[in-house]
N, C-alpha and C. Protein backbone atom coordinates (compact mmCIF):
# COMPACT_ATOMS: atom_id res chain seq x y z
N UNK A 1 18.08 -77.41 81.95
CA UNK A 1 18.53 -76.19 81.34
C UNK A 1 19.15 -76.47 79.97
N UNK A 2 19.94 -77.62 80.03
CA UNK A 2 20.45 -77.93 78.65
C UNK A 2 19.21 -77.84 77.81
N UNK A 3 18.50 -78.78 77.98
CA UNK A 3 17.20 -79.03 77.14
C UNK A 3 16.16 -77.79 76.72
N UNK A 4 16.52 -77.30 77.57
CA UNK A 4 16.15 -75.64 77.12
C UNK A 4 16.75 -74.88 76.01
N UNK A 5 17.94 -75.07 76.12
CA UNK A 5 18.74 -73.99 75.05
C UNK A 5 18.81 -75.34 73.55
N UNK A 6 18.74 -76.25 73.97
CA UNK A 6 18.74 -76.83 72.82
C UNK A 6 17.46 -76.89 72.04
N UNK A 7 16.50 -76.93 72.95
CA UNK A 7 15.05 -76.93 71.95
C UNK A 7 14.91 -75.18 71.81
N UNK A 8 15.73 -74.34 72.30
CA UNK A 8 15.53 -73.07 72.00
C UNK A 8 16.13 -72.54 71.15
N UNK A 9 17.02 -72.83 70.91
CA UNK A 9 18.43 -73.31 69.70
C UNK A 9 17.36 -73.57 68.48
N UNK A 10 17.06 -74.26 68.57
CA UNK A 10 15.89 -75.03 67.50
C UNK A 10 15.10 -73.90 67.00
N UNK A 11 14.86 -73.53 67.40
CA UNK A 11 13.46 -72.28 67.12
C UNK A 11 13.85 -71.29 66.18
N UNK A 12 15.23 -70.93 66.87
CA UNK A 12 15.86 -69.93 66.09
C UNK A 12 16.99 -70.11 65.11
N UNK A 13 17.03 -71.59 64.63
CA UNK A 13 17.81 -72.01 63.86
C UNK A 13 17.15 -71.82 62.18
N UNK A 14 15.64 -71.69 61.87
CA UNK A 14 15.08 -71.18 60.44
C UNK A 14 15.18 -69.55 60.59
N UNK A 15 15.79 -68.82 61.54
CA UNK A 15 16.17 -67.39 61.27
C UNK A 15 17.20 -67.35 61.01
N UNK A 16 18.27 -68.08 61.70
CA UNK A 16 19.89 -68.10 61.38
C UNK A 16 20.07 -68.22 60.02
N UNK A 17 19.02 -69.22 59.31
CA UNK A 17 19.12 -69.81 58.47
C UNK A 17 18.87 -68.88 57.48
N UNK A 18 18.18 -68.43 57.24
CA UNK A 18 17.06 -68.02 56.25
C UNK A 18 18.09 -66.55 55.66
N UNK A 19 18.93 -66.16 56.31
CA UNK A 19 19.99 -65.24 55.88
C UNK A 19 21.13 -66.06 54.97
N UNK A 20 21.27 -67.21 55.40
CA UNK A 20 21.80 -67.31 54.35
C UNK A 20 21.05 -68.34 52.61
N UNK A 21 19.73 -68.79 53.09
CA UNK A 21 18.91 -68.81 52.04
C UNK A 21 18.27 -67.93 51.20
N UNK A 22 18.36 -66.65 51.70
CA UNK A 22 17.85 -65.51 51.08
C UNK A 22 19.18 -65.33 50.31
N UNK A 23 20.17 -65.34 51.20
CA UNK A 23 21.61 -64.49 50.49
C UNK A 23 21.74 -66.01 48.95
N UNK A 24 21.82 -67.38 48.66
CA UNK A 24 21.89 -67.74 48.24
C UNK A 24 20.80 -67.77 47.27
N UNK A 25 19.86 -67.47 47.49
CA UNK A 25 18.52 -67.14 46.26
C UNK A 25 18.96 -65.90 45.54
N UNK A 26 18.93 -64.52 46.09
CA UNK A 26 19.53 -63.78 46.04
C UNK A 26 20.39 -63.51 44.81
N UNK A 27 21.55 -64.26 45.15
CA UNK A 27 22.89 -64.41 44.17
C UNK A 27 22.43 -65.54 43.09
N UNK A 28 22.10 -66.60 42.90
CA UNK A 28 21.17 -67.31 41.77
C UNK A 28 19.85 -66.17 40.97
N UNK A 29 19.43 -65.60 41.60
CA UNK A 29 18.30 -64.38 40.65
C UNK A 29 19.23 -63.57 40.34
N UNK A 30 19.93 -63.10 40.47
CA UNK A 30 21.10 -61.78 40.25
C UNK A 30 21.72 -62.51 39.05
N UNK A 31 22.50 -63.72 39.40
CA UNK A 31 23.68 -64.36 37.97
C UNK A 31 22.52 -64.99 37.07
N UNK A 32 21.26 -65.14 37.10
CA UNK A 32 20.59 -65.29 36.21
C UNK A 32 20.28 -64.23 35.24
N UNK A 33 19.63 -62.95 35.91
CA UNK A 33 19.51 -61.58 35.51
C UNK A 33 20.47 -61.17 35.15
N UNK A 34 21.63 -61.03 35.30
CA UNK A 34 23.26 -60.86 34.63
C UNK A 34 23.44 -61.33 33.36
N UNK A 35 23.21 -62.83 33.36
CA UNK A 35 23.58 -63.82 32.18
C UNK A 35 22.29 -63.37 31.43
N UNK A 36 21.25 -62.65 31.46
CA UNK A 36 20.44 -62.72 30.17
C UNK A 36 20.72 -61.20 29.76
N UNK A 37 21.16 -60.22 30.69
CA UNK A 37 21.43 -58.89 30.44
C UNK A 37 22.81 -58.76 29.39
N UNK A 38 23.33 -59.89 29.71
CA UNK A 38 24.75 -59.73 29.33
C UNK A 38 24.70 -60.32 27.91
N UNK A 39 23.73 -61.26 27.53
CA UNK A 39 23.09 -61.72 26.11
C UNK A 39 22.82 -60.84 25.73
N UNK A 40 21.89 -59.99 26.15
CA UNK A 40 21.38 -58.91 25.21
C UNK A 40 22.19 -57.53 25.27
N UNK A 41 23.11 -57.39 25.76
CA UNK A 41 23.86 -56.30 25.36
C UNK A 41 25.35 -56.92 24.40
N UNK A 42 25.46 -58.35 24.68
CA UNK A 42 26.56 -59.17 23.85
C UNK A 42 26.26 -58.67 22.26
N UNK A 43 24.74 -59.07 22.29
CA UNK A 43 24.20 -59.12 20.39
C UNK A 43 23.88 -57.98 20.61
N UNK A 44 24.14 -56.68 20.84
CA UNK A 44 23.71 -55.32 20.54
C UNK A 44 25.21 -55.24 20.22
N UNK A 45 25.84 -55.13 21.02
CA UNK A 45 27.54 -54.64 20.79
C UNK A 45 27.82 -55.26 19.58
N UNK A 46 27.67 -56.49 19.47
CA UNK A 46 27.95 -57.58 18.50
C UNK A 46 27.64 -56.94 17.10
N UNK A 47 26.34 -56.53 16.87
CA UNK A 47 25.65 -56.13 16.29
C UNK A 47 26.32 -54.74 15.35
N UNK A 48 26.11 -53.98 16.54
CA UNK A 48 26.74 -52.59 16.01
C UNK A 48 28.15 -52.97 15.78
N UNK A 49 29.47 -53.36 16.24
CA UNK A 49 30.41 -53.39 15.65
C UNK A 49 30.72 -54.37 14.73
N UNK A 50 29.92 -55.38 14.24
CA UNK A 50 29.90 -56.31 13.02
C UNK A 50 29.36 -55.11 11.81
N UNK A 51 28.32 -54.32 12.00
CA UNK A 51 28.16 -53.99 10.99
C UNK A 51 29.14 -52.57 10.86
N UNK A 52 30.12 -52.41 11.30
CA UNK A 52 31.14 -51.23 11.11
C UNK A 52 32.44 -52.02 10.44
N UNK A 53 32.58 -53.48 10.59
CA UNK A 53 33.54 -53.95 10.18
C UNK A 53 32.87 -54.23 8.79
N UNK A 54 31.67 -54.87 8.52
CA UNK A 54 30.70 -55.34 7.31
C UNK A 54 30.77 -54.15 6.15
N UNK A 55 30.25 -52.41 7.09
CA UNK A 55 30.75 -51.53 5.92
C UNK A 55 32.13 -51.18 5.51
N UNK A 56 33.15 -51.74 6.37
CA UNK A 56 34.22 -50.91 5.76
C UNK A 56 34.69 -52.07 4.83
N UNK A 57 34.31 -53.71 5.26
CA UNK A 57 35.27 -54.48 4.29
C UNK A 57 34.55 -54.44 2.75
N UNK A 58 33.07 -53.90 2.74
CA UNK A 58 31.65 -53.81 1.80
C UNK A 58 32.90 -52.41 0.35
N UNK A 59 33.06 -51.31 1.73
CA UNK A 59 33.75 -50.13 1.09
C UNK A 59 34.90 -50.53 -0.12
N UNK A 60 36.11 -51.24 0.92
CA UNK A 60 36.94 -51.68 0.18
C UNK A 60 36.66 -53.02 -1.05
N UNK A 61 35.41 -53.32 -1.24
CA UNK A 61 35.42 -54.46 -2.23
C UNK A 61 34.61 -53.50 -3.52
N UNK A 62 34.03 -52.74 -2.81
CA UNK A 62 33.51 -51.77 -4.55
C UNK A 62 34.13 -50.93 -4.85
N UNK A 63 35.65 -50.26 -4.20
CA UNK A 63 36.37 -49.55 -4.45
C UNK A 63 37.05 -50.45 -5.12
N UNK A 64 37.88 -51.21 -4.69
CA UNK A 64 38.61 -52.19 -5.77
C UNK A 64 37.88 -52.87 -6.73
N UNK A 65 37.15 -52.86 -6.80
CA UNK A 65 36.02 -53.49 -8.36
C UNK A 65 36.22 -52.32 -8.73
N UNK A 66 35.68 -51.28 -8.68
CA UNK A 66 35.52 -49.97 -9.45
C UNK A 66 36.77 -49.79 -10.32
N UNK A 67 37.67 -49.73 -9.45
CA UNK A 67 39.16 -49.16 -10.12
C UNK A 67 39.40 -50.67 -11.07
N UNK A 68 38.94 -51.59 -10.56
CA UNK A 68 39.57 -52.95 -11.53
C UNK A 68 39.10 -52.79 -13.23
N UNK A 69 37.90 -52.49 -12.91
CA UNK A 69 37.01 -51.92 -14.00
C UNK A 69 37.58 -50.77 -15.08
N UNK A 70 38.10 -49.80 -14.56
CA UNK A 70 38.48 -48.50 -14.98
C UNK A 70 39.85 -48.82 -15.50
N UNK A 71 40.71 -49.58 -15.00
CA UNK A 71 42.10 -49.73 -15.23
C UNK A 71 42.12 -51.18 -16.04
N UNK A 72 40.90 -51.90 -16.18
CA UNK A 72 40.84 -53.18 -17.59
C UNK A 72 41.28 -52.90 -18.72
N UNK A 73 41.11 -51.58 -19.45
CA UNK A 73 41.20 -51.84 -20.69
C UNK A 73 42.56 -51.32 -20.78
N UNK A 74 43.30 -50.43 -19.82
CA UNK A 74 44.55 -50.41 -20.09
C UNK A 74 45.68 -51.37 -20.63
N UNK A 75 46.83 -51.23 -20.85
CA UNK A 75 47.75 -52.37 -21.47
C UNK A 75 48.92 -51.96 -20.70
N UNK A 76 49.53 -50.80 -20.54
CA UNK A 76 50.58 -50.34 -20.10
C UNK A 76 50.55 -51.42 -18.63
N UNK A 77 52.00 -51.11 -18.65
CA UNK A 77 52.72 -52.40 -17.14
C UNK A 77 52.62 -52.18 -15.67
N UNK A 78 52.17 -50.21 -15.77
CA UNK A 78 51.83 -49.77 -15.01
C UNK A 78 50.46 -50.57 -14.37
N UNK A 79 49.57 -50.64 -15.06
CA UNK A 79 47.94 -51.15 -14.89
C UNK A 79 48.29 -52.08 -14.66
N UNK A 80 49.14 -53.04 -15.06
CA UNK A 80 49.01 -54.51 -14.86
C UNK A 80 49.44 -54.62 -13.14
N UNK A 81 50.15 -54.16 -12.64
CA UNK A 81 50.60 -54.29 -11.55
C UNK A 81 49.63 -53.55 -10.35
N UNK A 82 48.76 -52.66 -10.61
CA UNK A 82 47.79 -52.17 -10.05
C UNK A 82 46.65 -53.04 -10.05
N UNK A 83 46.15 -54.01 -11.31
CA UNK A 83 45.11 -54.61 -11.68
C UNK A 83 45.89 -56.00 -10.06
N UNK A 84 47.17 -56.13 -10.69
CA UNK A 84 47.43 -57.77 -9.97
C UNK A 84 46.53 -57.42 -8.26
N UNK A 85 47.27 -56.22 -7.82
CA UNK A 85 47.21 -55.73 -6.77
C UNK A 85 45.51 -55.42 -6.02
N UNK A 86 44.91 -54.74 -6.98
CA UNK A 86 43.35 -54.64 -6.85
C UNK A 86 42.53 -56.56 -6.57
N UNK A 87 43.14 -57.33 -7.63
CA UNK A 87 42.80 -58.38 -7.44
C UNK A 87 43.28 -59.49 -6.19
N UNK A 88 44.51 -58.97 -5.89
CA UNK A 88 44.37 -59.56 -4.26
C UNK A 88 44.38 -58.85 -3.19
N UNK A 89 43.55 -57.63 -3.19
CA UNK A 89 42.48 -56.96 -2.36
C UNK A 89 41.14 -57.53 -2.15
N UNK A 90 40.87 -57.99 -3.54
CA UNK A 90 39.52 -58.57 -3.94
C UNK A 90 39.61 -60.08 -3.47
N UNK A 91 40.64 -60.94 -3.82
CA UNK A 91 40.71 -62.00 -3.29
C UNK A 91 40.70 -62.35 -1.52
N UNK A 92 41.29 -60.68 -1.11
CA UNK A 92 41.34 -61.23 0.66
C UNK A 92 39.86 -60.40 1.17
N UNK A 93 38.98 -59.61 0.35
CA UNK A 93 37.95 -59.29 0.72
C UNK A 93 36.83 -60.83 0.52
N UNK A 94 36.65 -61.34 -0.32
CA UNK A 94 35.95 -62.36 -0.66
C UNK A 94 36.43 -63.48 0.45
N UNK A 95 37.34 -63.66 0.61
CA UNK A 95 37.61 -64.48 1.50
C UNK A 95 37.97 -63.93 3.34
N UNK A 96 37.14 -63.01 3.05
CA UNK A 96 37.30 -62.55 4.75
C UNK A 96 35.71 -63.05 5.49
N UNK A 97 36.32 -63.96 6.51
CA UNK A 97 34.96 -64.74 7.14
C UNK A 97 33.58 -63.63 7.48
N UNK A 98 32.73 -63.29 7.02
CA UNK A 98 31.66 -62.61 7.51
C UNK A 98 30.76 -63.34 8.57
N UNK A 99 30.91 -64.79 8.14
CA UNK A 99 29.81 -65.58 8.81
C UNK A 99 30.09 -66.26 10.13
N UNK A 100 31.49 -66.13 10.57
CA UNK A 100 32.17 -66.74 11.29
C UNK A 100 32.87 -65.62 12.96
N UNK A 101 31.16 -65.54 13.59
CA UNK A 101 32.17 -64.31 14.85
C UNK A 101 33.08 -64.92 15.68
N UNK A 102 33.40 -66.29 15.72
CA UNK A 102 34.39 -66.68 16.60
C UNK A 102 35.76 -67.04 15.51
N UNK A 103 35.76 -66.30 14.55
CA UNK A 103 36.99 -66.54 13.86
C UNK A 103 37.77 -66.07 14.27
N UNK A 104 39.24 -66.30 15.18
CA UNK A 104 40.24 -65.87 15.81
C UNK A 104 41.13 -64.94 15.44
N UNK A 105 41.09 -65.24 13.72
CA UNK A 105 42.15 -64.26 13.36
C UNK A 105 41.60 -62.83 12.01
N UNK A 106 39.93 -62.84 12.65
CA UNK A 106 39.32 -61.70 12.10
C UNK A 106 40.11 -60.50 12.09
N UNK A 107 40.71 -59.91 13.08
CA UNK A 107 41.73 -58.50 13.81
C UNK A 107 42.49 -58.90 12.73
N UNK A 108 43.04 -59.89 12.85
CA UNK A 108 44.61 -59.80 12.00
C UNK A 108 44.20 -59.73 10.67
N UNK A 109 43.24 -60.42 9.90
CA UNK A 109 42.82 -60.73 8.45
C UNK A 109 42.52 -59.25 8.18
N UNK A 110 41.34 -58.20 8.88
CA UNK A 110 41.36 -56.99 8.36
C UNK A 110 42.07 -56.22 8.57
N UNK A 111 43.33 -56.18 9.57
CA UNK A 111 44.12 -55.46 9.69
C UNK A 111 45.28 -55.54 7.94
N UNK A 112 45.33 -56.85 7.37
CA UNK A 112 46.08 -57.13 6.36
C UNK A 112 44.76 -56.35 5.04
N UNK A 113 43.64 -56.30 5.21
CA UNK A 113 42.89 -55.78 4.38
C UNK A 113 43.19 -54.09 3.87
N UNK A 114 43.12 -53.51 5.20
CA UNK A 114 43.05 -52.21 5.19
C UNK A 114 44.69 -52.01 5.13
N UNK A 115 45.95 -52.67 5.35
CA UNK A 115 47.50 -52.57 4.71
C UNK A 115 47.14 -52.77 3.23
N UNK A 116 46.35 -53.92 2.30
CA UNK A 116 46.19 -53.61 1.44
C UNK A 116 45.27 -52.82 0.48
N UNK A 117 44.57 -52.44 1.33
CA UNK A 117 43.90 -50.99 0.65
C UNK A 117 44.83 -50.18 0.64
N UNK A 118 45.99 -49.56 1.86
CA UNK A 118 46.75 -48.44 1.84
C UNK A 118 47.87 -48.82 0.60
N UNK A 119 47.78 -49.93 0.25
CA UNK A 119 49.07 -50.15 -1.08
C UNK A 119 48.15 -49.78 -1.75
N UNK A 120 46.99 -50.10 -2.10
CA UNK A 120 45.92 -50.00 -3.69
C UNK A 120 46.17 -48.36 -3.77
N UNK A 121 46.15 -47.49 -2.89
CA UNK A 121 45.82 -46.12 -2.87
C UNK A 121 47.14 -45.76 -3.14
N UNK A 122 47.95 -45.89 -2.77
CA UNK A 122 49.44 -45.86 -3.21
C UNK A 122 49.69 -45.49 -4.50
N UNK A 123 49.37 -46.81 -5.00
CA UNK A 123 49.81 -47.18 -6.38
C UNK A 123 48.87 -46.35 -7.29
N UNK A 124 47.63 -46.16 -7.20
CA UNK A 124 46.75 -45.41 -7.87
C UNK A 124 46.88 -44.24 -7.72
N UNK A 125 47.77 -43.42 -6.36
CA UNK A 125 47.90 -42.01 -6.13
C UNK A 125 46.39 -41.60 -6.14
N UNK A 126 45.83 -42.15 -5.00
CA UNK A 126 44.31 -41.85 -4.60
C UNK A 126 44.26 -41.23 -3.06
N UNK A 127 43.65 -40.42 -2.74
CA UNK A 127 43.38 -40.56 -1.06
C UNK A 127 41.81 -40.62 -0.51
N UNK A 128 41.48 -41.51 -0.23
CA UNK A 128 40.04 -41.49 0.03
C UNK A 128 39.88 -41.69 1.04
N UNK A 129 38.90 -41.12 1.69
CA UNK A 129 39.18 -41.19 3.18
C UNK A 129 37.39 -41.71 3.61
N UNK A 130 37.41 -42.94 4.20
CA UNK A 130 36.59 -43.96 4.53
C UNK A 130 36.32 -43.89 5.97
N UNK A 131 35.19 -43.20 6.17
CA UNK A 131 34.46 -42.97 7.55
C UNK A 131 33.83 -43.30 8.50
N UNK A 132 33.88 -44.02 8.96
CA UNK A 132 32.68 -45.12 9.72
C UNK A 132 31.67 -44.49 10.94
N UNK A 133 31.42 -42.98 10.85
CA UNK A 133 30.40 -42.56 11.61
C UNK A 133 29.12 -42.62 10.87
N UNK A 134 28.18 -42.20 11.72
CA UNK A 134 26.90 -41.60 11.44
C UNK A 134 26.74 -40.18 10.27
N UNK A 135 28.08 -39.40 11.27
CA UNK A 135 27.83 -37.84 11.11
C UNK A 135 28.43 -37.26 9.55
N UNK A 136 28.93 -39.15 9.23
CA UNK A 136 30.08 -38.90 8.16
C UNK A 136 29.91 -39.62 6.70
N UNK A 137 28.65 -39.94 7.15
CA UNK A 137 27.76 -41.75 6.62
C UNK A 137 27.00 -40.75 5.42
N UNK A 138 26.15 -41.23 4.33
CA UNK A 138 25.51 -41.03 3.45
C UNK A 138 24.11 -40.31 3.95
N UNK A 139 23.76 -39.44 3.07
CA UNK A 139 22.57 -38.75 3.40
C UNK A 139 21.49 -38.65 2.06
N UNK A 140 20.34 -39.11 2.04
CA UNK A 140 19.71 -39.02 1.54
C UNK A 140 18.71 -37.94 1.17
């Protein structure tokens, strides 16, 4: 009788089994399918919010050229202090990493961008108001 349940044991030991070889195939096709889903929605997200940060730091570097331009030929002390100011707007736009998505302190660098846009506008007594939709975007 022993020898019974043990060679019978046997028989039904690739069904016992096979639940948890299915369940472990299973979960390997799934975290595979995950990890390539999760690539391609990484560089879509990636994508779309790189280029919302790309237009607004793009915004603030031809706004401050523009006005640098317009306020050159002035002399008064007023301009000079607007010009200094436009130029290290321009200096932290040029030097804001574009090429670099694991740069750690991207948040903080444009957060100091757009504080110094709100001084440039200040000082110029400007209000421009910089949109980053679709509905709000340029139309041809």
């Amino acid at each position: 009788m022993a020898a019974m349940r043990r060679s019978g044991g046997d028989l039904f030991d690739p069904i016992l089994l096979a639940d948890k070889r299915f369940h472990g195939e299973g979960y390997q096709e799934g975290y595979n399918e995950g990890g390539h889903s999760g690539v391609i929605e990484g560089r879509r997200f990636g994508s779309i919010n790189g280029a919302k940060i790309g237009s607004e730091v793009a915004f603030y570097s031809g706004f401050a050229f523009t006005w640098k331009c317009i306020l050159q030929n002035n002399t008064d002390a007023k301009s000079s202090k607007k010009l200094k100011t436009l130029d290290s707007l321009l200096g932290m736009v040029g030097s804001f990493p574009y090429e670099d998505p694991t740069y750690d302190k991207l948040q903080e660098d444009l957060d100091k961008i757009r504080s110094k846009f709100k001084q440039v506008c200040s000082l110029l007594n400007v209000q421009p108001a910089f949109q980053n939709s679709p509905q709000a975007g340029m139309s041809f």
